[in-house]
PDB file of N, CA and C in Angstrom:
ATOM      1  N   UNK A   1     -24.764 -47.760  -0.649  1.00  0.00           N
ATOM      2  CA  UNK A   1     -25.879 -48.042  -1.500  1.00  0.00           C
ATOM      3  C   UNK A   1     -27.169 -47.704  -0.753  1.00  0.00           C
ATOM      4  N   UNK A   2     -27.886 -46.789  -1.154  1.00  0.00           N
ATOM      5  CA  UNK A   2     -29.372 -46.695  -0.785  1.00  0.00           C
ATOM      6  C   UNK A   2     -30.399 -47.554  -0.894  1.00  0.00           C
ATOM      7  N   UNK A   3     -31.259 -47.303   0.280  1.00  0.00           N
ATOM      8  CA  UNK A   3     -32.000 -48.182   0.460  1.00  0.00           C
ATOM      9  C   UNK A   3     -33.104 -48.177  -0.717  1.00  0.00           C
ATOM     10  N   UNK A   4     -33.292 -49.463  -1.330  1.00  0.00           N
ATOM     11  CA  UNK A   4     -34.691 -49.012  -1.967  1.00  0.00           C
ATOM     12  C   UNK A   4     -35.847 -49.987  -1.472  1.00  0.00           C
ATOM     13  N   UNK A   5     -36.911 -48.752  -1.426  1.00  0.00           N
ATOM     14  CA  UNK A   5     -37.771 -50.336  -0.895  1.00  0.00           C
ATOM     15  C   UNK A   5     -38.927 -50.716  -2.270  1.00  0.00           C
ATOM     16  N   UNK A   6     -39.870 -52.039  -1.383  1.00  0.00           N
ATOM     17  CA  UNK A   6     -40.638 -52.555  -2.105  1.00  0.00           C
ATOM     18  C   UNK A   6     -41.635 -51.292  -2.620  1.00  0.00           C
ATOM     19  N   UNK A   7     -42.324 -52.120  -3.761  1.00  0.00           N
ATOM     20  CA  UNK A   7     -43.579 -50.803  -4.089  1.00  0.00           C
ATOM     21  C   UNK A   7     -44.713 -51.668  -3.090  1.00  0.00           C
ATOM     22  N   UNK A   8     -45.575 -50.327  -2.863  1.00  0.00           N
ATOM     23  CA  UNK A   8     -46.893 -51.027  -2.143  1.00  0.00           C
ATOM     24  C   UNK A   8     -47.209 -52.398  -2.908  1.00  0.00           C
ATOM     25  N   UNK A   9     -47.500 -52.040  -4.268  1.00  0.00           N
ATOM     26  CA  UNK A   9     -48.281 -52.908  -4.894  1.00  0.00           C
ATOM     27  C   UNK A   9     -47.779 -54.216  -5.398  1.00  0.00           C
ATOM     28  N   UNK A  10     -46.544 -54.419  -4.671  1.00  0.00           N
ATOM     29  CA  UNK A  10     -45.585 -55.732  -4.891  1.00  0.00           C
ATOM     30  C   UNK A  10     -46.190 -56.260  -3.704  1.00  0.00           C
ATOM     31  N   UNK A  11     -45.980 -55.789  -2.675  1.00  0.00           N
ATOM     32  CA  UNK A  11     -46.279 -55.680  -0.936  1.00  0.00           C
ATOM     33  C   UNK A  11     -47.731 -56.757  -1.314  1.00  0.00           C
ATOM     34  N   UNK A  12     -48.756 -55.719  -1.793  1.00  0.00           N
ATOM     35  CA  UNK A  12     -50.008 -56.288  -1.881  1.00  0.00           C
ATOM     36  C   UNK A  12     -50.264 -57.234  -2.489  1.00  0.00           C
ATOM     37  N   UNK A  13     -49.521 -57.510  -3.626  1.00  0.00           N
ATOM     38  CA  UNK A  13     -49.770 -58.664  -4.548  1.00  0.00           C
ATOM     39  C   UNK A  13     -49.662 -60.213  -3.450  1.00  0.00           C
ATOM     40  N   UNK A  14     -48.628 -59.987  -2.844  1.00  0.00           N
ATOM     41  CA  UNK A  14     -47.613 -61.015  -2.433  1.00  0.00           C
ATOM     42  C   UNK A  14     -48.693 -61.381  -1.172  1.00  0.00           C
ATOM     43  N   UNK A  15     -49.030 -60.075  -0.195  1.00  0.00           N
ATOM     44  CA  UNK A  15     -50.135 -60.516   0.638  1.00  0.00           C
ATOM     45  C   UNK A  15     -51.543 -60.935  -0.061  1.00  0.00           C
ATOM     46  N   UNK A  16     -51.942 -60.576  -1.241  1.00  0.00           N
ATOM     47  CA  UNK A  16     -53.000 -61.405  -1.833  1.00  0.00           C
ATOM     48  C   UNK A  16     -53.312 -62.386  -2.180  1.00  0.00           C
ATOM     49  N   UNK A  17     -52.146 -62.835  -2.707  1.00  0.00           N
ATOM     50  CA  UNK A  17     -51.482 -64.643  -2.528  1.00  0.00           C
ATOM     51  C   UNK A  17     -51.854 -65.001  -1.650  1.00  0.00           C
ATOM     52  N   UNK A  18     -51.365 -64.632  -0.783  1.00  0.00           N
ATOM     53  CA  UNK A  18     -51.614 -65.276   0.499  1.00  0.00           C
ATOM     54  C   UNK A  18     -53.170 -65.645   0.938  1.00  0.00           C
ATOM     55  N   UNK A  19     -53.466 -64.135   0.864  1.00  0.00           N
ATOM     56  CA  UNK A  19     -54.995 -64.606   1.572  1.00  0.00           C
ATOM     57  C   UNK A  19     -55.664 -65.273   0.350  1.00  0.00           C
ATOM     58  N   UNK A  20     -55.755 -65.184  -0.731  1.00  0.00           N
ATOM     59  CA  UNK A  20     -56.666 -66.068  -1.541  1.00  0.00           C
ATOM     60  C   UNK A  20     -56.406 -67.623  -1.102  1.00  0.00           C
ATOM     61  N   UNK A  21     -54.987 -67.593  -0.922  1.00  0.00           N
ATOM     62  CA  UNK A  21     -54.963 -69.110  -0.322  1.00  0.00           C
ATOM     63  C   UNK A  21     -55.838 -69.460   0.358  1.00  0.00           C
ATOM     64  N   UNK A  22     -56.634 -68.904   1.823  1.00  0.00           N
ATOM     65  CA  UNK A  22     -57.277 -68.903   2.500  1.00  0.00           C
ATOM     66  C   UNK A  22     -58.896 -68.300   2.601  1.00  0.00           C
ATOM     67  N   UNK A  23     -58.867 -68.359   1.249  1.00  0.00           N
ATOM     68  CA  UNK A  23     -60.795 -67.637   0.655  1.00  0.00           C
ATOM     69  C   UNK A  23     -61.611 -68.379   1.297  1.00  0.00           C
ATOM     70  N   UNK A  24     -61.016 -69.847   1.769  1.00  0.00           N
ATOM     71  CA  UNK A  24     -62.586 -70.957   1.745  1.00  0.00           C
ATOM     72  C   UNK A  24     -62.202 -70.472   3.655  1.00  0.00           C
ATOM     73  N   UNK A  25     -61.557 -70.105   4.126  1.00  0.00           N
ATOM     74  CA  UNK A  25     -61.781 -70.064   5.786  1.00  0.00           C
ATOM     75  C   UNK A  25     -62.373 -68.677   6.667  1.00  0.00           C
ATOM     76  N   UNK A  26     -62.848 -68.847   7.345  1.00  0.00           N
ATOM     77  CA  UNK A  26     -63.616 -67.573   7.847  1.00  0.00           C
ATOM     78  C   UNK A  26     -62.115 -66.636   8.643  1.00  0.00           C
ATOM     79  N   UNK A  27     -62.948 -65.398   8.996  1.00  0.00           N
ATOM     80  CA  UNK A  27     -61.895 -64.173   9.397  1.00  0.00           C
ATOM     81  C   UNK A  27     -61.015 -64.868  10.521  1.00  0.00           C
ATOM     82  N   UNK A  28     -61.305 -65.480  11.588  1.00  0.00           N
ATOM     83  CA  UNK A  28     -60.970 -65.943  12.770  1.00  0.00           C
ATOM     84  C   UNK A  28     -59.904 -67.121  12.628  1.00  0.00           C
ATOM     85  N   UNK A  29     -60.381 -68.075  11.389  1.00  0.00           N
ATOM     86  CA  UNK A  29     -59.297 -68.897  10.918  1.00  0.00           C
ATOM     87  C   UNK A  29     -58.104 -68.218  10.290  1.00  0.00           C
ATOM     88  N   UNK A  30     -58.459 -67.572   9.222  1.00  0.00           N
ATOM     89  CA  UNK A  30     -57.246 -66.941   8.622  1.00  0.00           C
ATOM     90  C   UNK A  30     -56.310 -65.955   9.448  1.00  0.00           C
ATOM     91  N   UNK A  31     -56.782 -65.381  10.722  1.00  0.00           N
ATOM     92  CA  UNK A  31     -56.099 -64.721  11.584  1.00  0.00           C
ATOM     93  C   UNK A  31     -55.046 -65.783  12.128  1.00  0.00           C
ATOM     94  N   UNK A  32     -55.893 -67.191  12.823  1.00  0.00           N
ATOM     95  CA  UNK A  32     -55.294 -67.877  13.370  1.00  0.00           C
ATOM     96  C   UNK A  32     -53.900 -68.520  12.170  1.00  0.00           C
ATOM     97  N   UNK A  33     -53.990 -68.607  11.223  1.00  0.00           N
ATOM     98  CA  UNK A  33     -53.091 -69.248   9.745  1.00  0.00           C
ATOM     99  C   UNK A  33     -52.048 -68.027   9.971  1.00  0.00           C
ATOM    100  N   UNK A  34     -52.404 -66.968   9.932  1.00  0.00           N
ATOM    101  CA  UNK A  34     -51.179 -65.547   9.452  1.00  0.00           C
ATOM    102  C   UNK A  34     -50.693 -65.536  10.826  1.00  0.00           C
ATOM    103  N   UNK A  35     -50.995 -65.766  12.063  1.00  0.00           N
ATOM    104  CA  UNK A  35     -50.490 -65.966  13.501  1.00  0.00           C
ATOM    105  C   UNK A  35     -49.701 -66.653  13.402  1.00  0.00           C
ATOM    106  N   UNK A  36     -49.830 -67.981  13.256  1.00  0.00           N
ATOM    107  CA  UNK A  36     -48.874 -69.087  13.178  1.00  0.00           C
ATOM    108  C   UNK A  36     -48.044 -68.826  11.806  1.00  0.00           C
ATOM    109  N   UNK A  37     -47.841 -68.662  11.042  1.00  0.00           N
ATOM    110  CA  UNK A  37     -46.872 -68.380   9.977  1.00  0.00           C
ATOM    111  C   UNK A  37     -45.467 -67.509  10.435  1.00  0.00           C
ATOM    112  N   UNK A  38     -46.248 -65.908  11.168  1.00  0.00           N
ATOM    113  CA  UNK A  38     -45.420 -65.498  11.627  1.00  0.00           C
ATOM    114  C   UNK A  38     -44.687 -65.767  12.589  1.00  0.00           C
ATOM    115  N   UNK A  39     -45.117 -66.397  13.698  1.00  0.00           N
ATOM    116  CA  UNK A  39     -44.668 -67.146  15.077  1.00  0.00           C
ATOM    117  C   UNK A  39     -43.339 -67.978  14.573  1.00  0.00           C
ATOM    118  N   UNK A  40     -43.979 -68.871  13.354  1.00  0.00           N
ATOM    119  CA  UNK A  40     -43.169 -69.888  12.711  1.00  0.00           C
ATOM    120  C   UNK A  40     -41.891 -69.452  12.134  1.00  0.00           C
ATOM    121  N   UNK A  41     -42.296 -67.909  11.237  1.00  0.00           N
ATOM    122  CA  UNK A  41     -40.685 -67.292  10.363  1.00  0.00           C
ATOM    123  C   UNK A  41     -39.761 -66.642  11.745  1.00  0.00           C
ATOM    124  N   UNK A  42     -40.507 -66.369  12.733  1.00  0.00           N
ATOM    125  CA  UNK A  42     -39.466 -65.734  13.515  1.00  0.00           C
ATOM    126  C   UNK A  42     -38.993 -66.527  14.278  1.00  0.00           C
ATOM    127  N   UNK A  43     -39.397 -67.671  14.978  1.00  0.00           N
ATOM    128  CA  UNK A  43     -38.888 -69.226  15.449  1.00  0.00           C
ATOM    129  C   UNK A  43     -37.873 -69.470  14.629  1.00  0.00           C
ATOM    130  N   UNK A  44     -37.959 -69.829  13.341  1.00  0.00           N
ATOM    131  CA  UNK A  44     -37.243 -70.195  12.553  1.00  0.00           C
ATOM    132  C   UNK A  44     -35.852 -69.900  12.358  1.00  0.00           C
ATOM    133  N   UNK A  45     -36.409 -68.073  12.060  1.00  0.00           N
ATOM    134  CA  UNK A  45     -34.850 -67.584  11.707  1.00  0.00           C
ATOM    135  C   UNK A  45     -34.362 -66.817  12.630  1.00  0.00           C
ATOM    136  N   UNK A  46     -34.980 -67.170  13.936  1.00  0.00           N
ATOM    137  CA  UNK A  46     -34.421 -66.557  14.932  1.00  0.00           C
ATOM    138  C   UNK A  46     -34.686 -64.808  14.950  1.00  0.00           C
ATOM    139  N   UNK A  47     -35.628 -64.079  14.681  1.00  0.00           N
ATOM    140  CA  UNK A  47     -36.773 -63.101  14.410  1.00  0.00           C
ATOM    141  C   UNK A  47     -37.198 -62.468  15.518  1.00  0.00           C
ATOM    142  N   UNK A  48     -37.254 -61.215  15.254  1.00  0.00           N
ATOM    143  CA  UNK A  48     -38.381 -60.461  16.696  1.00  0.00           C
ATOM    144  C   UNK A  48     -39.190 -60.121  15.355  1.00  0.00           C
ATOM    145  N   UNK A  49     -40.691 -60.057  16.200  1.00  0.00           N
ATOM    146  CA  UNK A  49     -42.129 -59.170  15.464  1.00  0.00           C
ATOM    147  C   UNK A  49     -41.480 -58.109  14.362  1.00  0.00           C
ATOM    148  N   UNK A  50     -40.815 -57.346  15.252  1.00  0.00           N
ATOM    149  CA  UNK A  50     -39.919 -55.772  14.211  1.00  0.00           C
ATOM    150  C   UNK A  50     -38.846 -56.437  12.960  1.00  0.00           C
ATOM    151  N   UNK A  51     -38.755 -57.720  12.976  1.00  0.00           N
ATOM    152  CA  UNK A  51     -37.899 -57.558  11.689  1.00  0.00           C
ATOM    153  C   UNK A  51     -38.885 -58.199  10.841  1.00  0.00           C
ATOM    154  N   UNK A  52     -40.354 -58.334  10.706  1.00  0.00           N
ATOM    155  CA  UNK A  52     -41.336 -58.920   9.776  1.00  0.00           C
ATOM    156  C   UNK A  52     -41.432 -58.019   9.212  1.00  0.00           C
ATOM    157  N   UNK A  53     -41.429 -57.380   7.940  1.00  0.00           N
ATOM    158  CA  UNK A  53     -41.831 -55.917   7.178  1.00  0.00           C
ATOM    159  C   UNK A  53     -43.202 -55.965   6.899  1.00  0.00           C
ATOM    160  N   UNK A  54     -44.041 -56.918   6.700  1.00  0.00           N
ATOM    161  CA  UNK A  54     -45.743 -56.894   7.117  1.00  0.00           C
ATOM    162  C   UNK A  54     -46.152 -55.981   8.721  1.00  0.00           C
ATOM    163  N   UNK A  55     -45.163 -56.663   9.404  1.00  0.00           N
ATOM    164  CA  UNK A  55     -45.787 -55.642  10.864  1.00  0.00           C
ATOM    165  C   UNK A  55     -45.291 -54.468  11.394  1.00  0.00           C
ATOM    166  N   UNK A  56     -43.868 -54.417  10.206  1.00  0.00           N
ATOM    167  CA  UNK A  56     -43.021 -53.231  10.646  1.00  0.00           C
ATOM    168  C   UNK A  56     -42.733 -52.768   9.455  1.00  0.00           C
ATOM    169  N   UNK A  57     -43.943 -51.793   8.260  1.00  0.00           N
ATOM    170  CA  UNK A  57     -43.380 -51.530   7.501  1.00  0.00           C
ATOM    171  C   UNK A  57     -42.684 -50.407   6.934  1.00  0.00           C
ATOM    172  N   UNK A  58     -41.634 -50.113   6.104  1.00  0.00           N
ATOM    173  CA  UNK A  58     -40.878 -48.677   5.939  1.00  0.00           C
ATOM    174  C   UNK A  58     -39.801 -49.031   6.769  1.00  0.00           C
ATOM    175  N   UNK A  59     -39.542 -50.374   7.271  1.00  0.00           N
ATOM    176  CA  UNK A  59     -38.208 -49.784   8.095  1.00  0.00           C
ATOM    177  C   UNK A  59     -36.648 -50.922   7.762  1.00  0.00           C
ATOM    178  N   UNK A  60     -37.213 -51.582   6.367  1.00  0.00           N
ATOM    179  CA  UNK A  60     -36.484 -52.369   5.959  1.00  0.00           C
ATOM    180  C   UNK A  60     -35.800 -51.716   4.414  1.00  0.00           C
ATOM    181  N   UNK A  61     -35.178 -52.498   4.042  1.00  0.00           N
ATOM    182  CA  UNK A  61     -34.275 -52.404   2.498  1.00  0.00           C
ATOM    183  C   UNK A  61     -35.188 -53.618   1.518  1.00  0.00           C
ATOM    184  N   UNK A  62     -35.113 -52.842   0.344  1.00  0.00           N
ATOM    185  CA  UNK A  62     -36.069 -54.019  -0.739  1.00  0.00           C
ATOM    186  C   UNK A  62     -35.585 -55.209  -0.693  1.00  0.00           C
ATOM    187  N   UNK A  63     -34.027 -55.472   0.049  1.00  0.00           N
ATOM    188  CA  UNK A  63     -34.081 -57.459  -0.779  1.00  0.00           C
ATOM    189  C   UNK A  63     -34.727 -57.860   0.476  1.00  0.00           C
ATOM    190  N   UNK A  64     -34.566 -57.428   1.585  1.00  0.00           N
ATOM    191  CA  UNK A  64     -35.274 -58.503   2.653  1.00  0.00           C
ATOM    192  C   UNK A  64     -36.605 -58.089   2.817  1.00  0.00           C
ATOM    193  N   UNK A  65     -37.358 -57.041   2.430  1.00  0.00           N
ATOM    194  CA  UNK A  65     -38.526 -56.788   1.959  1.00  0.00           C
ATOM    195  C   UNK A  65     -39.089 -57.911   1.289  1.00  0.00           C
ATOM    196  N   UNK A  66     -38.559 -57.835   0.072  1.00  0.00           N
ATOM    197  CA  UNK A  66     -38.577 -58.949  -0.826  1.00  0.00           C
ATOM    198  C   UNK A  66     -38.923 -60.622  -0.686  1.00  0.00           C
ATOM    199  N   UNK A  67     -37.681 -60.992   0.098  1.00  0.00           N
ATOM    200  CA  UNK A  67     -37.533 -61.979   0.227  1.00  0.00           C
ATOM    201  C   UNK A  67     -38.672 -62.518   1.660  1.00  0.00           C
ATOM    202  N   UNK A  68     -38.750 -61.757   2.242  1.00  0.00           N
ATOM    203  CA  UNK A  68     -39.285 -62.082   3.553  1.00  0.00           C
ATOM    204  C   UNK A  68     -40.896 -62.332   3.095  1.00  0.00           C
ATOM    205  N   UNK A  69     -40.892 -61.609   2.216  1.00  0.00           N
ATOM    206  CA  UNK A  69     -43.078 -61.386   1.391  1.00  0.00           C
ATOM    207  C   UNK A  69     -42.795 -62.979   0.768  1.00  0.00           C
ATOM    208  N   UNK A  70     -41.981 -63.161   0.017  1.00  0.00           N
ATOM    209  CA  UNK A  70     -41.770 -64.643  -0.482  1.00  0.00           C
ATOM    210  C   UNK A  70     -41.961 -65.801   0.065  1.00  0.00           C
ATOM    211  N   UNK A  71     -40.978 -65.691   1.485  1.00  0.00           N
ATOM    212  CA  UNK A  71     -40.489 -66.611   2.084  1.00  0.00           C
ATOM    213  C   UNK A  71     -41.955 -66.768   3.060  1.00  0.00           C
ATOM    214  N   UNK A  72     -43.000 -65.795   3.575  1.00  0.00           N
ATOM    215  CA  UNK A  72     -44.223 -65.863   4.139  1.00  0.00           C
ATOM    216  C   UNK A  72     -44.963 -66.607   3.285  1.00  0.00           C
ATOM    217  N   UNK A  73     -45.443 -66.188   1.762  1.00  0.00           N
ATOM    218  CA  UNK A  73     -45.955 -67.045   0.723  1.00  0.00           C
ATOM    219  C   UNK A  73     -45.790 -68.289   0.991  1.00  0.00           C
ATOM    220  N   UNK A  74     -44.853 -69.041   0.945  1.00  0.00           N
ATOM    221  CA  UNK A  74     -43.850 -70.297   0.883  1.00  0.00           C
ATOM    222  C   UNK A  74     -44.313 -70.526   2.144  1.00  0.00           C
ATOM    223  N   UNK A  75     -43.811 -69.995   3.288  1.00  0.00           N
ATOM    224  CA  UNK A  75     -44.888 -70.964   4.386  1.00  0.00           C
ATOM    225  C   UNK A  75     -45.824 -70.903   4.656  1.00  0.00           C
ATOM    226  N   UNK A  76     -46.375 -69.843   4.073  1.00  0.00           N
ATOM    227  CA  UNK A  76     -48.673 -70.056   3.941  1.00  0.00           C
ATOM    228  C   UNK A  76     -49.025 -71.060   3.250  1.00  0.00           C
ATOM    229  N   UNK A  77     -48.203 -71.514   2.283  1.00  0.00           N
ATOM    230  CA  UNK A  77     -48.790 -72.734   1.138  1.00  0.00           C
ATOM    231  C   UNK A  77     -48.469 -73.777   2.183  1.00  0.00           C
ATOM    232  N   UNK A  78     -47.224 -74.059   3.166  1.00  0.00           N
ATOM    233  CA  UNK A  78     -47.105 -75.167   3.681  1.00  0.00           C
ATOM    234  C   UNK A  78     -47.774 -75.408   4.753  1.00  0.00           C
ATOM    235  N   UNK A  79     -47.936 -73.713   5.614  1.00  0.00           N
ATOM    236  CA  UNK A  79     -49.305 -74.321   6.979  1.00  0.00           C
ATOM    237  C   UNK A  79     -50.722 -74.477   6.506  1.00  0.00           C
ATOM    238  N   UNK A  80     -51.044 -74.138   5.236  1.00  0.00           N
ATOM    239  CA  UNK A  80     -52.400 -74.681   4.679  1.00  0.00           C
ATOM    240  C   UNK A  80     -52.578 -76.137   4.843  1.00  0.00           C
ATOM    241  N   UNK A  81     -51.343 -76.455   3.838  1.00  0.00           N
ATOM    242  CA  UNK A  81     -51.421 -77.842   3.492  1.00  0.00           C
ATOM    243  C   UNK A  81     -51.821 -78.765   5.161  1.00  0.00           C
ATOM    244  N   UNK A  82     -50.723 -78.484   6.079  1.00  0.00           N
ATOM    245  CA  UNK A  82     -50.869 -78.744   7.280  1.00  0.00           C
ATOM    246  C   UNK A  82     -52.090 -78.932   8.159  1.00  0.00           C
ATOM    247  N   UNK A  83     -52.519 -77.512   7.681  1.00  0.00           N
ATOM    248  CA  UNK A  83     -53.944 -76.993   8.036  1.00  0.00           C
ATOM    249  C   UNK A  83     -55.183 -78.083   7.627  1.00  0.00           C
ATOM    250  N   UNK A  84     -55.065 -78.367   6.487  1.00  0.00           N
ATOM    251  CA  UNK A  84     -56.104 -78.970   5.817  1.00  0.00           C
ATOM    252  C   UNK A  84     -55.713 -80.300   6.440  1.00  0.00           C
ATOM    253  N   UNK A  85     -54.476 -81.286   6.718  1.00  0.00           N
ATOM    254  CA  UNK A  85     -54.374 -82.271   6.442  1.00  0.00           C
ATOM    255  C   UNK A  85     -55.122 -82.497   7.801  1.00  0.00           C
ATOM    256  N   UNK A  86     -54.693 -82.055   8.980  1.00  0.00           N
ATOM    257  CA  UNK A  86     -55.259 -81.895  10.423  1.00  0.00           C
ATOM    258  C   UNK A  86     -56.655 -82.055  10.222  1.00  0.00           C
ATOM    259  N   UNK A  87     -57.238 -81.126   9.400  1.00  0.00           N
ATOM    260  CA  UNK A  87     -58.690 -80.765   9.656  1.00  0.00           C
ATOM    261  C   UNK A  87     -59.494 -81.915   9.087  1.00  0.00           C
ATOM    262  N   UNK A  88     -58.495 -82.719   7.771  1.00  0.00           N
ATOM    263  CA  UNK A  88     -59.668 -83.473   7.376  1.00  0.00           C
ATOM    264  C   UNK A  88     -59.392 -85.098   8.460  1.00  0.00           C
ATOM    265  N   UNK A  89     -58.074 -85.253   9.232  1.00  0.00           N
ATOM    266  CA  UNK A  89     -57.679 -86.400   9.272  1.00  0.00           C
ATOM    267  C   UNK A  89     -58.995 -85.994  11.235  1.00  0.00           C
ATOM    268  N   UNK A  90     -58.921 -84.972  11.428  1.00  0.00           N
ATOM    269  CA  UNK A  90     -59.837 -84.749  12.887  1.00  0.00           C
ATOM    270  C   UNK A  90     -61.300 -85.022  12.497  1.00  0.00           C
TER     271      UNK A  90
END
């Protein structure tokens, strides 16, 4: 079965999510948020940098394309939450 991959504009949607999450924080914060997210998915699932398809892209198959743009979504909403709870409880 051939590989198919994501379209850009799935790619982009999914990273736009993301950063709108993060509209109210300046460039330096939101670097620091997408740092830790990734640190976090590759901790997690046991990950090098090269299997993130955000930092390595063209070199994956659409479901883990897919799933991996998702599964980043899903923990940007949860290190926000994190994010915020820290910031207001400091």
């Amino acid at each position: 079965m051939g590989k198919k991959k994501i379209r850009k504009s799935e790619r982009n949607e999914e990273q736009d999510k993301l950063l709108k999450l993060y509209n109210e924080y300046s460039y330096e914060e939101k670097q620091e948020l997408l740092s830790n997210i990734d640190t976090f998915v590759c901790r997690m699932l046991d990950l090098k940098e090269d299997d993130l398809p955000w930092l390595n892209p063209d070199q994956h198959d659409y479901k883990w394309e897919e799933i991996m743009f998702k599964f980043r979504l899903l923990v940007g909403k949860i290190e926000l939450e994190a994010y915020k709870k820290s910031k207001t409880v400091h």
